[in-house]
Protein backbone atom coordinates (compact mmCIF):
# COMPACT_ATOMS: atom_id res chain seq x y z
CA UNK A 1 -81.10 201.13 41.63
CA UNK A 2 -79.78 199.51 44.80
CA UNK A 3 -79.73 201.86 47.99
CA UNK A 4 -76.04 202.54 48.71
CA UNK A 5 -74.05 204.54 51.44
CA UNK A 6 -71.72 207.50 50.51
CA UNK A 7 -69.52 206.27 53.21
CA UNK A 8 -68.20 203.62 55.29
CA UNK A 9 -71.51 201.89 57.51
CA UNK A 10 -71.33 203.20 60.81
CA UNK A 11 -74.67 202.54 62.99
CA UNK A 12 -74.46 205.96 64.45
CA UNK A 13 -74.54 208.06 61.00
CA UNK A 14 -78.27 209.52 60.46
CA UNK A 15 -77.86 208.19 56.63
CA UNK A 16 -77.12 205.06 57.90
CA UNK A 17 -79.89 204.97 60.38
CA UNK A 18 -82.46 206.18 57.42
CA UNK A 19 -81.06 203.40 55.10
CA UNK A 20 -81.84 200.45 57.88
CA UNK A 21 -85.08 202.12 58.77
CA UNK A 22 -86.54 201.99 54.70
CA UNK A 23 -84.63 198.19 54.29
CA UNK A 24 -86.72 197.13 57.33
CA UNK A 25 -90.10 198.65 55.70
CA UNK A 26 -89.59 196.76 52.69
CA UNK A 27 -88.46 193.87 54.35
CA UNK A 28 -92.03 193.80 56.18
CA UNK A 29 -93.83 195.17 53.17
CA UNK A 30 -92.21 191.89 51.35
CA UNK A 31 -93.14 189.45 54.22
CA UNK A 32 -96.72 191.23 54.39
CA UNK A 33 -97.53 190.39 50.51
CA UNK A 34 -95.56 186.88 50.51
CA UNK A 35 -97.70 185.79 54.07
CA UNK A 36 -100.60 187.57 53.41
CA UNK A 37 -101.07 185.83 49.61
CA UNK A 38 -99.84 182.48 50.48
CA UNK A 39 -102.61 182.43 52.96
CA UNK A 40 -105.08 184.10 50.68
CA UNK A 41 -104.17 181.15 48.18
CA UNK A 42 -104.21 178.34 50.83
CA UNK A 43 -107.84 179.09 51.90
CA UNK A 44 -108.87 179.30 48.20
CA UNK A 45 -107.40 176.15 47.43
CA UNK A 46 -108.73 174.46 50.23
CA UNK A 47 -112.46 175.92 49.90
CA UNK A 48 -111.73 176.71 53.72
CA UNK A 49 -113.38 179.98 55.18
CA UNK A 50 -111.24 181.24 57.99
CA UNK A 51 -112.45 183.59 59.99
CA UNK A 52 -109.60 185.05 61.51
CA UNK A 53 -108.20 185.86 57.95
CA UNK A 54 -109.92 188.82 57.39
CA UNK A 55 -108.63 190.41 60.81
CA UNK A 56 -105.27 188.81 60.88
CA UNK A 57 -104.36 190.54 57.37
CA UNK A 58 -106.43 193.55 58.34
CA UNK A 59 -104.33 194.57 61.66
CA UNK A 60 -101.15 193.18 59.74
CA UNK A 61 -101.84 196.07 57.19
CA UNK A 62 -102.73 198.57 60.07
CA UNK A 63 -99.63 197.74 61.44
CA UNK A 64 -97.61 197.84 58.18
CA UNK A 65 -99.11 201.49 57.56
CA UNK A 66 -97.75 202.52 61.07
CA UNK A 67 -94.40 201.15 60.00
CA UNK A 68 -94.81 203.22 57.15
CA UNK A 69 -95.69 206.80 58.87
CA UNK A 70 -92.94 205.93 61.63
CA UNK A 71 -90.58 205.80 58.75
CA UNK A 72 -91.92 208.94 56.95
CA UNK A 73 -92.10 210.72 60.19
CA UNK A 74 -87.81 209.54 61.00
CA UNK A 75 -86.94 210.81 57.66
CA UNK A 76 -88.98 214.35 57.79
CA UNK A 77 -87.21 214.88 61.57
CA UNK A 78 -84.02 217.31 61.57
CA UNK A 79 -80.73 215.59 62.44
């Protein structure tokens, strides 16, 4: 089922807010898998060995976790 607003969008309603906020995470969570497997694929492909692969999808994930608890954390707080 699609998210959905009981209301008219206004950028100042907390349900708003909360609805942009999760969009966002699964917006990067999206990008994360798409970039992260294209370039999984490409090296395969290739027989390449990149280096920097290993770290580059390792702080993207660190970072996509923080997204993550950030989001968590918004939705837990009182409004």
């Amino acid at each position: 089922m699609a998210p959905r607003l009981s209301r008219p969008a206004d950028p100042n309603d907390p349900e708003y807010q909360s609805l942009e906020r999760r969009i966002n995470l699964a917006l990067h969570f999206s990008l994360f898998c798409a970039g992260n497997s294209a370039l999984w694929f490409w090296q395969s492909l290739h027989y390449a060995h990149w280096q920097w692969l290993l770290w580059f999808t390792s702080l993207w994930a660190v970072l996509l976790l923080g997204h993550g608890l950030w989001v968590l954390g918004k939705e837990r707080q009182p409004h």
